[in-house]
PDB file of N, CA and C in Angstrom:
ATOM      1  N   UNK A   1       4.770  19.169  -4.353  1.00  0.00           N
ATOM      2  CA  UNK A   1       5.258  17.856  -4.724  1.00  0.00           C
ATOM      3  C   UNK A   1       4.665  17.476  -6.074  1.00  0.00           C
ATOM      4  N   UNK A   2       5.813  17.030  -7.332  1.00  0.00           N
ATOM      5  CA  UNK A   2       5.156  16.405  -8.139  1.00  0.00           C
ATOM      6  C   UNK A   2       5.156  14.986  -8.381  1.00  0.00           C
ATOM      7  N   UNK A   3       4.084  14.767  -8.754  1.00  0.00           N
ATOM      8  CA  UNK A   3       3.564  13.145  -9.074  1.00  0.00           C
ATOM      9  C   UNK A   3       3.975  12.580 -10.411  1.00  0.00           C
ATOM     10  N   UNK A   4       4.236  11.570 -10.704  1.00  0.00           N
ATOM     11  CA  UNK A   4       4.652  11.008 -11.736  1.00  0.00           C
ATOM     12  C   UNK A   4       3.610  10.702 -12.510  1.00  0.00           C
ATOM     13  N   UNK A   5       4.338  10.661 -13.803  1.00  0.00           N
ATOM     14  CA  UNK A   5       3.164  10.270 -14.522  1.00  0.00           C
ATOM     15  C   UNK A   5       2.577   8.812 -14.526  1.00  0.00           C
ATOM     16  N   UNK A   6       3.467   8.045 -13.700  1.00  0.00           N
ATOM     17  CA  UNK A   6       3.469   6.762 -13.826  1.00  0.00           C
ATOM     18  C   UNK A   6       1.968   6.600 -12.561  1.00  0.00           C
ATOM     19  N   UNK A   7       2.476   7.320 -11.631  1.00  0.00           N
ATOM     20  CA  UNK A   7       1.757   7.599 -10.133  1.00  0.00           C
ATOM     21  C   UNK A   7       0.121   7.957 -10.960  1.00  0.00           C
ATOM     22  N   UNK A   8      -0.092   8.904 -11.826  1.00  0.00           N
ATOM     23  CA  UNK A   8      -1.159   9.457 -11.961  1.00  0.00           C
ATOM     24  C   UNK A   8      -1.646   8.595 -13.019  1.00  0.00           C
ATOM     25  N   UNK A   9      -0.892   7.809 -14.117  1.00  0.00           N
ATOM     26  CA  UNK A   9      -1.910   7.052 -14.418  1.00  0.00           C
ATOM     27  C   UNK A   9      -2.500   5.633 -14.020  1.00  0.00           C
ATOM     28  N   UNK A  10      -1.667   4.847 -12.713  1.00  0.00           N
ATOM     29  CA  UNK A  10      -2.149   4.107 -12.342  1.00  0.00           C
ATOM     30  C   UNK A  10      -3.053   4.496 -11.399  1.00  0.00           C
ATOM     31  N   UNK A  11      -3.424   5.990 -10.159  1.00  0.00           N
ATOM     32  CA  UNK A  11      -4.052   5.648  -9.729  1.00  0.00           C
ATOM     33  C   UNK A  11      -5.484   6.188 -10.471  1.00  0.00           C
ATOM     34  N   UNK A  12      -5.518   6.343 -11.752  1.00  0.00           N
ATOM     35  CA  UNK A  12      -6.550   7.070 -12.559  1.00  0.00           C
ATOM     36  C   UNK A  12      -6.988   5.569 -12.891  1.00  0.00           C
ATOM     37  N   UNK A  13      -6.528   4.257 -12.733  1.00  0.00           N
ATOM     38  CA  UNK A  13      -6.778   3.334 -13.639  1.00  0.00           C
ATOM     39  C   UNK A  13      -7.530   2.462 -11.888  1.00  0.00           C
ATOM     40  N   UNK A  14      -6.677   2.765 -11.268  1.00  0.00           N
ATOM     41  CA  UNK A  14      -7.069   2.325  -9.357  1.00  0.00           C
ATOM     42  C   UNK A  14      -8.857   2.689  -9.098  1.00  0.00           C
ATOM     43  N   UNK A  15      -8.897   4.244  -9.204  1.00  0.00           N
ATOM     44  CA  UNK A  15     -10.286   4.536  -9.184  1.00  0.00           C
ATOM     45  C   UNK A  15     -11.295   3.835  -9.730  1.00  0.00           C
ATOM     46  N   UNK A  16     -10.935   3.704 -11.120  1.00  0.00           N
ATOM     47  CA  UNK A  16     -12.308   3.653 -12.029  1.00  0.00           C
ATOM     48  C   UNK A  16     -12.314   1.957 -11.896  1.00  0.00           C
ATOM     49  N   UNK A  17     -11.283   1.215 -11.865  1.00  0.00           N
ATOM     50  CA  UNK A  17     -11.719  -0.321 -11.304  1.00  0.00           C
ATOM     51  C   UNK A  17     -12.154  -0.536  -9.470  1.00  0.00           C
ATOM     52  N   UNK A  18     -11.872   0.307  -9.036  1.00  0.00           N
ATOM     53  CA  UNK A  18     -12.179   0.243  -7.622  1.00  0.00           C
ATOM     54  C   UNK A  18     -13.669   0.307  -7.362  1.00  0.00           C
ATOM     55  N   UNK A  19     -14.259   1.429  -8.358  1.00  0.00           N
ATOM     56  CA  UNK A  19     -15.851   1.972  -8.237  1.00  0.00           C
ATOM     57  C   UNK A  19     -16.248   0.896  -9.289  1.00  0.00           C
ATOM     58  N   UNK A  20     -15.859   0.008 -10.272  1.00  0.00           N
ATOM     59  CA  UNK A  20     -16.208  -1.144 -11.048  1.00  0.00           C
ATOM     60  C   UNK A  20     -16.372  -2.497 -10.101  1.00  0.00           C
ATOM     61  N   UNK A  21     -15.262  -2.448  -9.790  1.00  0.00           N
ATOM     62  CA  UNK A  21     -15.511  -3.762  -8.254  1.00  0.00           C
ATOM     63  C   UNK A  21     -16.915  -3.459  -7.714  1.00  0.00           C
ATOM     64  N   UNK A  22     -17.174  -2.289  -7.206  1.00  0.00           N
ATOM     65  CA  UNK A  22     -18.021  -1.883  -5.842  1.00  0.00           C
ATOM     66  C   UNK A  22     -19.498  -2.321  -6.985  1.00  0.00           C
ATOM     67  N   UNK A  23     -19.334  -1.984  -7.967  1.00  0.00           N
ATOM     68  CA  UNK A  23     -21.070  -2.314  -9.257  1.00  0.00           C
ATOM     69  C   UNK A  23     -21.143  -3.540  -9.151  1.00  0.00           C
ATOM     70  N   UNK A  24     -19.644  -4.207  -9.680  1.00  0.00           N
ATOM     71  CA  UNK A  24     -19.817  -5.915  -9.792  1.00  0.00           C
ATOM     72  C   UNK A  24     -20.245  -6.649  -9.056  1.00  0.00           C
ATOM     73  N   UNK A  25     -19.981  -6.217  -7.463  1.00  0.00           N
ATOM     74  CA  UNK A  25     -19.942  -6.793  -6.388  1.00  0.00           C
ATOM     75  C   UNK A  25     -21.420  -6.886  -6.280  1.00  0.00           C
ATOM     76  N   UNK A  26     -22.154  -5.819  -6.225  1.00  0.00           N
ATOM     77  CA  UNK A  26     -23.430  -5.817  -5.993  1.00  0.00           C
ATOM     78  C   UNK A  26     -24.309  -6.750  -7.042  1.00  0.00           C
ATOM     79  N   UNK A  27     -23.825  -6.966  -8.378  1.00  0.00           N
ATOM     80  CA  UNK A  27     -24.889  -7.657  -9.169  1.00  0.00           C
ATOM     81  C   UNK A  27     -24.258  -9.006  -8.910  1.00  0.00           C
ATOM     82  N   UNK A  28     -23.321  -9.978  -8.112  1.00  0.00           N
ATOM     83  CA  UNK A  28     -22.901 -10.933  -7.619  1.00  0.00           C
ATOM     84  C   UNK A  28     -22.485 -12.045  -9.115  1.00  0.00           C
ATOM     85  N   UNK A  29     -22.358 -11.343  -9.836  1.00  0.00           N
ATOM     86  CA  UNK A  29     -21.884 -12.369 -11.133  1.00  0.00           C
ATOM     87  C   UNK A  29     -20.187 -12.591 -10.911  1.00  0.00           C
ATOM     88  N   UNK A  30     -20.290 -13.683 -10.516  1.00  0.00           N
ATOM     89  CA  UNK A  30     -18.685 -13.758 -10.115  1.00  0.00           C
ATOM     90  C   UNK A  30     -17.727 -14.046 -11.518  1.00  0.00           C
ATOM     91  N   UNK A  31     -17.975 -13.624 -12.809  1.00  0.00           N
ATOM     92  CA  UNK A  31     -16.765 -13.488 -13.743  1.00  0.00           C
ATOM     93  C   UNK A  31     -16.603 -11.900 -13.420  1.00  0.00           C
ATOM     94  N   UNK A  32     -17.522 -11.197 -13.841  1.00  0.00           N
ATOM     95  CA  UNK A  32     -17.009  -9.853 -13.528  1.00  0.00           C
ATOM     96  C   UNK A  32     -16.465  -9.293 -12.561  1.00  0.00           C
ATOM     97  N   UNK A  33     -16.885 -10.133 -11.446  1.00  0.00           N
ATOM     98  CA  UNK A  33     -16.450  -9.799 -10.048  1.00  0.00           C
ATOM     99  C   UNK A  33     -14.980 -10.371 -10.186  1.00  0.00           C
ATOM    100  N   UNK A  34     -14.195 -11.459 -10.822  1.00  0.00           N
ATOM    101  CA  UNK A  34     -13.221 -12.066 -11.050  1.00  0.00           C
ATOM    102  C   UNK A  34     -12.424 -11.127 -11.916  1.00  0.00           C
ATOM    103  N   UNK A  35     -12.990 -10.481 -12.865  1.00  0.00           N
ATOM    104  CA  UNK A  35     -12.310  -9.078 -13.873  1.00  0.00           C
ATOM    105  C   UNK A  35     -11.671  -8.333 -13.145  1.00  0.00           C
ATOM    106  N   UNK A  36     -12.629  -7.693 -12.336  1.00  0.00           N
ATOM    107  CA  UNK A  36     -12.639  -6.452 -11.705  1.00  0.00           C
ATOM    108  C   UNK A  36     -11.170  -6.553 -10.471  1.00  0.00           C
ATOM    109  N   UNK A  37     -11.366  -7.738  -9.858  1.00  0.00           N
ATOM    110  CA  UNK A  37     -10.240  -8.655  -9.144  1.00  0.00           C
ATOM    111  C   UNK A  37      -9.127  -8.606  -9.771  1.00  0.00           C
ATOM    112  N   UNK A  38      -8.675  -9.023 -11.000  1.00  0.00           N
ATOM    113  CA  UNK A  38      -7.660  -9.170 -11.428  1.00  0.00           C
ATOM    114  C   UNK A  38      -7.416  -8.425 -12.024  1.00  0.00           C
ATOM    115  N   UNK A  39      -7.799  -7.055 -12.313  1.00  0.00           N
ATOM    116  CA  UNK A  39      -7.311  -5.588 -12.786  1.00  0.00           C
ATOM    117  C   UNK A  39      -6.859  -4.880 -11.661  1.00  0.00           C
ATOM    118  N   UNK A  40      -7.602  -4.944 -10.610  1.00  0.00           N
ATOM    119  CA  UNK A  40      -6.796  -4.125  -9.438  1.00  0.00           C
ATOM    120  C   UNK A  40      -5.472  -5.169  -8.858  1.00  0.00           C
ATOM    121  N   UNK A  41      -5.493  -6.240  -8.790  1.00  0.00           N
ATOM    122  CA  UNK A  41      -3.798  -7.236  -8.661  1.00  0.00           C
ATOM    123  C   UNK A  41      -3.184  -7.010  -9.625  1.00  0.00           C
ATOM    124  N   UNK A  42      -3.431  -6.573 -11.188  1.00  0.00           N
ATOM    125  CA  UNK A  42      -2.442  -6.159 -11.990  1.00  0.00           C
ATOM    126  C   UNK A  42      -2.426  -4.575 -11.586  1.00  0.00           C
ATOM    127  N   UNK A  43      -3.053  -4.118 -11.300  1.00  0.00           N
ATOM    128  CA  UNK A  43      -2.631  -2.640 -10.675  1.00  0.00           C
ATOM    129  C   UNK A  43      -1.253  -2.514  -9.530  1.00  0.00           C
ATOM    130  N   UNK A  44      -2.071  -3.422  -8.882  1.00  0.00           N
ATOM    131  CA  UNK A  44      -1.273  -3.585  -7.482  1.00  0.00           C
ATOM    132  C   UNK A  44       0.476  -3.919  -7.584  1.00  0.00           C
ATOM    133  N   UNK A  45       0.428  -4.761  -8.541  1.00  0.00           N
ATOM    134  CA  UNK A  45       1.946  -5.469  -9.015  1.00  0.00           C
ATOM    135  C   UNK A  45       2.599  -4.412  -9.486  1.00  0.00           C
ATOM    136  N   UNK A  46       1.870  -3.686 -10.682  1.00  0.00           N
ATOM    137  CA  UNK A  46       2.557  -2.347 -11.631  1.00  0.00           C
ATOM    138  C   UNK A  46       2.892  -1.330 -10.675  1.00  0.00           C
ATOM    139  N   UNK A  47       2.011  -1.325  -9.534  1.00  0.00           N
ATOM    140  CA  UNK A  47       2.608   0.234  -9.079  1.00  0.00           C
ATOM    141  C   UNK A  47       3.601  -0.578  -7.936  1.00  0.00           C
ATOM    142  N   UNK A  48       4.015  -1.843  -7.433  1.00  0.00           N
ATOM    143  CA  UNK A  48       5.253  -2.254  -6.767  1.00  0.00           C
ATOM    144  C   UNK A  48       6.389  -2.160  -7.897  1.00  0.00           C
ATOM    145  N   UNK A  49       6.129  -2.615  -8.713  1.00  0.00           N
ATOM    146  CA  UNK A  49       7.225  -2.594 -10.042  1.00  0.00           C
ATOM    147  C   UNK A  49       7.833  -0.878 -10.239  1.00  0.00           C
ATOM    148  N   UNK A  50       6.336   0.139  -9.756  1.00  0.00           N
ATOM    149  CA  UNK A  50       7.175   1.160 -10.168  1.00  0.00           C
ATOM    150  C   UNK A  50       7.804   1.919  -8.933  1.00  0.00           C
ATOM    151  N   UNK A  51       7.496   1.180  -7.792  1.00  0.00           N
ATOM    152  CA  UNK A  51       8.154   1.714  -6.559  1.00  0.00           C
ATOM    153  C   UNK A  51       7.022   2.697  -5.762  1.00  0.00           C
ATOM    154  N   UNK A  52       5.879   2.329  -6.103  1.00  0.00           N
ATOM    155  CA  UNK A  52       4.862   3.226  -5.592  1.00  0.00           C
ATOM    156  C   UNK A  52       4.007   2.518  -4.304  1.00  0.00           C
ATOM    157  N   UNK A  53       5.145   1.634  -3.874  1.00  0.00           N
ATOM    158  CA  UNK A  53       4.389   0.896  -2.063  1.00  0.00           C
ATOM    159  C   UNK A  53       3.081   1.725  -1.312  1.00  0.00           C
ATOM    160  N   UNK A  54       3.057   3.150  -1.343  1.00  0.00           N
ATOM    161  CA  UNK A  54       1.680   3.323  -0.764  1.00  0.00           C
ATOM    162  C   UNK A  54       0.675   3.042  -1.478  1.00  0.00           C
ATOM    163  N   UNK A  55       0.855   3.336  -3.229  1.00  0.00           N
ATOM    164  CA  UNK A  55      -0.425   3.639  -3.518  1.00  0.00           C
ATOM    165  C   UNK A  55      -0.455   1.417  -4.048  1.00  0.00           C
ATOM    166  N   UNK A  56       0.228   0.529  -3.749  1.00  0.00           N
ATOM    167  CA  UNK A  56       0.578  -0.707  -3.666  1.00  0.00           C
ATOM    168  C   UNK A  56      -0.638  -0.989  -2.467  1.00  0.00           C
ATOM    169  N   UNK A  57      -0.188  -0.524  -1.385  1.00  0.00           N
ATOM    170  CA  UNK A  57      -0.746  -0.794  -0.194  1.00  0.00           C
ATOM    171  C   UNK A  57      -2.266  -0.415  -0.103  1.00  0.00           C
ATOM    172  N   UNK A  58      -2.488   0.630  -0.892  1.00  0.00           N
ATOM    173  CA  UNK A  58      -4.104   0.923  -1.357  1.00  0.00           C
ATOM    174  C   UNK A  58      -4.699   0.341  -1.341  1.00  0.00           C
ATOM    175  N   UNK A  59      -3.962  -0.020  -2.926  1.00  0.00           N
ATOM    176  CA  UNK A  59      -4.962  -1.306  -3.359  1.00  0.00           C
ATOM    177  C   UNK A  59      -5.266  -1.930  -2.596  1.00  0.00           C
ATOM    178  N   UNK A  60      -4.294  -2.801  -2.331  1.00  0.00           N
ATOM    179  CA  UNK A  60      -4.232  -4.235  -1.457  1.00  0.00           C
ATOM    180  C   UNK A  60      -5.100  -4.051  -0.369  1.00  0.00           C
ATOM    181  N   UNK A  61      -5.653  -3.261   0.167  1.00  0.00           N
ATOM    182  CA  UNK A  61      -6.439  -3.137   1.338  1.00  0.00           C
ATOM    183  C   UNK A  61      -7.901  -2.754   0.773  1.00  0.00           C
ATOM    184  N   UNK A  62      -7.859  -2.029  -0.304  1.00  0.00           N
ATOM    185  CA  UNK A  62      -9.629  -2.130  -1.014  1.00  0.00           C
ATOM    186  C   UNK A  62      -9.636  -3.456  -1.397  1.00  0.00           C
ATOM    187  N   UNK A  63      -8.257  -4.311  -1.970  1.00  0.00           N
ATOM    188  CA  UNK A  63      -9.037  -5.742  -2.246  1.00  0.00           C
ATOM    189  C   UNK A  63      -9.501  -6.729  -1.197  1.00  0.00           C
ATOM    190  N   UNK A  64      -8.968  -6.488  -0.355  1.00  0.00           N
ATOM    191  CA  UNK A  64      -9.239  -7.213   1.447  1.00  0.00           C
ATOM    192  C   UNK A  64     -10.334  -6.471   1.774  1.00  0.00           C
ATOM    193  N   UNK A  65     -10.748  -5.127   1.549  1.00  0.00           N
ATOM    194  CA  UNK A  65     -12.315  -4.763   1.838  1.00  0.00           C
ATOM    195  C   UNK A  65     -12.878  -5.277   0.924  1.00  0.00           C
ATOM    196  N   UNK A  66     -12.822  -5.606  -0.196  1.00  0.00           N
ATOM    197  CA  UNK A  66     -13.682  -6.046  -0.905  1.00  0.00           C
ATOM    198  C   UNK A  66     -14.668  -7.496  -0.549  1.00  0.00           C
ATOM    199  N   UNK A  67     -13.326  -7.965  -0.227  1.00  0.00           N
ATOM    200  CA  UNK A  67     -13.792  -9.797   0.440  1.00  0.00           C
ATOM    201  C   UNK A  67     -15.455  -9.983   1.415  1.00  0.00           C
ATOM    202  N   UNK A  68     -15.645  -8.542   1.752  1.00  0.00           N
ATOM    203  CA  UNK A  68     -16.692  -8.602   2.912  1.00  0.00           C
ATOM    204  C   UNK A  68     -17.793  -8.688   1.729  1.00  0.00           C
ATOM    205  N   UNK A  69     -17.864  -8.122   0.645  1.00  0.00           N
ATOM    206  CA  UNK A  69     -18.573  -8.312  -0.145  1.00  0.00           C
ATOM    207  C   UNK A  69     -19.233  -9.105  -1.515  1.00  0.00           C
ATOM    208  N   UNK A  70     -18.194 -10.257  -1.470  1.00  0.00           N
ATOM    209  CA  UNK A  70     -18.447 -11.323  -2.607  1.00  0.00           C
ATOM    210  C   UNK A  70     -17.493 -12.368  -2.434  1.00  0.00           C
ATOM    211  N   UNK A  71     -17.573 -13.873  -2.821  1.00  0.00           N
ATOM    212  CA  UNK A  71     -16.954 -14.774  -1.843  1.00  0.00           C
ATOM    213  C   UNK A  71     -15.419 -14.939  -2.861  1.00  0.00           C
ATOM    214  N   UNK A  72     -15.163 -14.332  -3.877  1.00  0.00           N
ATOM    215  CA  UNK A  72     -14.013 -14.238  -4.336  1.00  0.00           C
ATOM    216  C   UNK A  72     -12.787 -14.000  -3.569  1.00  0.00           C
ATOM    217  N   UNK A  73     -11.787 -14.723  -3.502  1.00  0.00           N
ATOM    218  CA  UNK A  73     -10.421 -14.052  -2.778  1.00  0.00           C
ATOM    219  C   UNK A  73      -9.011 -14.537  -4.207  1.00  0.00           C
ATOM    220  N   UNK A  74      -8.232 -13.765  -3.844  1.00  0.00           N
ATOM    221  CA  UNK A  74      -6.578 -13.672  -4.716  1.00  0.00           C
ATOM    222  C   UNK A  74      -5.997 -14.165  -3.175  1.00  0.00           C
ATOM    223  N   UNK A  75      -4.857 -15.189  -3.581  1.00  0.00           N
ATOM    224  CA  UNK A  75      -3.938 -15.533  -2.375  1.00  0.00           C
ATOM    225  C   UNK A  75      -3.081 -14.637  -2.526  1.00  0.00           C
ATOM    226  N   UNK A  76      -2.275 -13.647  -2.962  1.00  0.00           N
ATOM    227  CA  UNK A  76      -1.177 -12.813  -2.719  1.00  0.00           C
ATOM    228  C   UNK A  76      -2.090 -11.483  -1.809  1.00  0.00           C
ATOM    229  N   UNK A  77      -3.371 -11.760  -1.813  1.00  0.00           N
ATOM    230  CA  UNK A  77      -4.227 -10.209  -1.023  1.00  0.00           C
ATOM    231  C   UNK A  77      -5.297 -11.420   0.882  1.00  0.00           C
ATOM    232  N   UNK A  78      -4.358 -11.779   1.517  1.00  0.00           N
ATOM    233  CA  UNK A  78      -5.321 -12.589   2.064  1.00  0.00           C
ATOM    234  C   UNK A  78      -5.452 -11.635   3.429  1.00  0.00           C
ATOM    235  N   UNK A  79      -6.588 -11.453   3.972  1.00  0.00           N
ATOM    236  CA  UNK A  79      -7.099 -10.946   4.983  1.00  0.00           C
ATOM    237  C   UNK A  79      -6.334 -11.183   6.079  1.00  0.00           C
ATOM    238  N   UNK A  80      -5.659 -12.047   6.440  1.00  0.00           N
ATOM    239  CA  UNK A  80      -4.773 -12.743   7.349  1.00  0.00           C
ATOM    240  C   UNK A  80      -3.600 -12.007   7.708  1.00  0.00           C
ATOM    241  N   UNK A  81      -2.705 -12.180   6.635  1.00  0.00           N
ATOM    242  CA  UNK A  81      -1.433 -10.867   6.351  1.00  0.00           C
ATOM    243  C   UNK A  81      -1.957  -9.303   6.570  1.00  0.00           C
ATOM    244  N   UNK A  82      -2.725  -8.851   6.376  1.00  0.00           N
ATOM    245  CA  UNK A  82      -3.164  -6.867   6.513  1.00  0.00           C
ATOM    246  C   UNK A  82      -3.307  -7.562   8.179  1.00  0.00           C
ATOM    247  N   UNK A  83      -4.308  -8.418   8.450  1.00  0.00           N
ATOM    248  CA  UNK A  83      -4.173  -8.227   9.994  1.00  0.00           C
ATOM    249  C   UNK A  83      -2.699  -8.249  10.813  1.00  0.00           C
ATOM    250  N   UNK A  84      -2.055  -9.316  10.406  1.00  0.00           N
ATOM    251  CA  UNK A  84      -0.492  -9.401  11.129  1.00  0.00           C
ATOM    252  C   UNK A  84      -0.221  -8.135  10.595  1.00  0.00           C
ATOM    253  N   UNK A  85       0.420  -7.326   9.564  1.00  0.00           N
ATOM    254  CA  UNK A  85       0.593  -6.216   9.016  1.00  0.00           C
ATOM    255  C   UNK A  85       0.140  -5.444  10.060  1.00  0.00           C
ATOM    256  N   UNK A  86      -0.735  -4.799  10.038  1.00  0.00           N
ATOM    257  CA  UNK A  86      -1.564  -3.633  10.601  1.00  0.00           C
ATOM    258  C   UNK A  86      -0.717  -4.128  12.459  1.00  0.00           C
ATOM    259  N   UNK A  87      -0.985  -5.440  12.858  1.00  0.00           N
ATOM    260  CA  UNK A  87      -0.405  -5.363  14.563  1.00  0.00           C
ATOM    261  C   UNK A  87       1.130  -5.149  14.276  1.00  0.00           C
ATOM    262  N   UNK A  88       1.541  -5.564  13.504  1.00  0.00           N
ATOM    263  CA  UNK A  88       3.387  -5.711  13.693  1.00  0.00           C
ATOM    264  C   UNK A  88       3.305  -3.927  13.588  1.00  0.00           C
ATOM    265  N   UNK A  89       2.525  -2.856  12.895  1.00  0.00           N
ATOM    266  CA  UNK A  89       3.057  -1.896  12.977  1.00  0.00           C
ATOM    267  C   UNK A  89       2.991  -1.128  14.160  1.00  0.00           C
ATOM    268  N   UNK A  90       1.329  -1.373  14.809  1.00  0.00           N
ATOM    269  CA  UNK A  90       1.085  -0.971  16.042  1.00  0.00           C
ATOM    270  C   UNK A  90       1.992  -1.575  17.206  1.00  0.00           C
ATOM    271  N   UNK A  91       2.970  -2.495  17.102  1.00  0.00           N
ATOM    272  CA  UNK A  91       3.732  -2.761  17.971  1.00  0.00           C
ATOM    273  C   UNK A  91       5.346  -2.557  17.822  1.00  0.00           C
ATOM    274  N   UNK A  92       5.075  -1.858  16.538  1.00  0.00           N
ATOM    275  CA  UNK A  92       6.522  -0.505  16.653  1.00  0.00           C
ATOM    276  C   UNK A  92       6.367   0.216  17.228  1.00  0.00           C
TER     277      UNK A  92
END
């Protein structure tokens, strides 16, 4: 299977803010922690725009893990929805 280039450079851009979140998080400075936030939701949007719903759904679930770790939240990523999400599928 080949991957797009679109596929490989967003999730090359997914990683390296994902392991940036996980630094920020720990030194608790909530602008960076707010950066780091709003690079992976512009991630998240670009790869729905390019039709890439799993690696969409990635994200969106490292940013809902993230929440356990700094009191920042985005309303389009709320902990609430992955839970309904996650049961509506287990009850297909």
């Amino acid at each position: 299977m080949t991957q797009s280039a679109a596929f490989r450079h967003l999730l090359n851009h997914f990683r390296s803010h994902k392991l940036s979140l996980l630094l920020k998080a720990t030194t608790g400075d909530s602008i960076k922690i707010a950066l780091a936030l709003g690079a992976l939701d512009c991630l998240y949007w670009q790869a729905l725009g390019n039709g890439l719903t799993n690696l969409a759904k990635g994200i969106s679930r490292t940013i809902v893990y993230s929440y356990r770790y700094h009191p920042m939240r985005l309303p389009c990523h709320s902990p609430v929805s992955q839970a309904s999400d996650n049961q509506n599928m287990e009850a297909a």
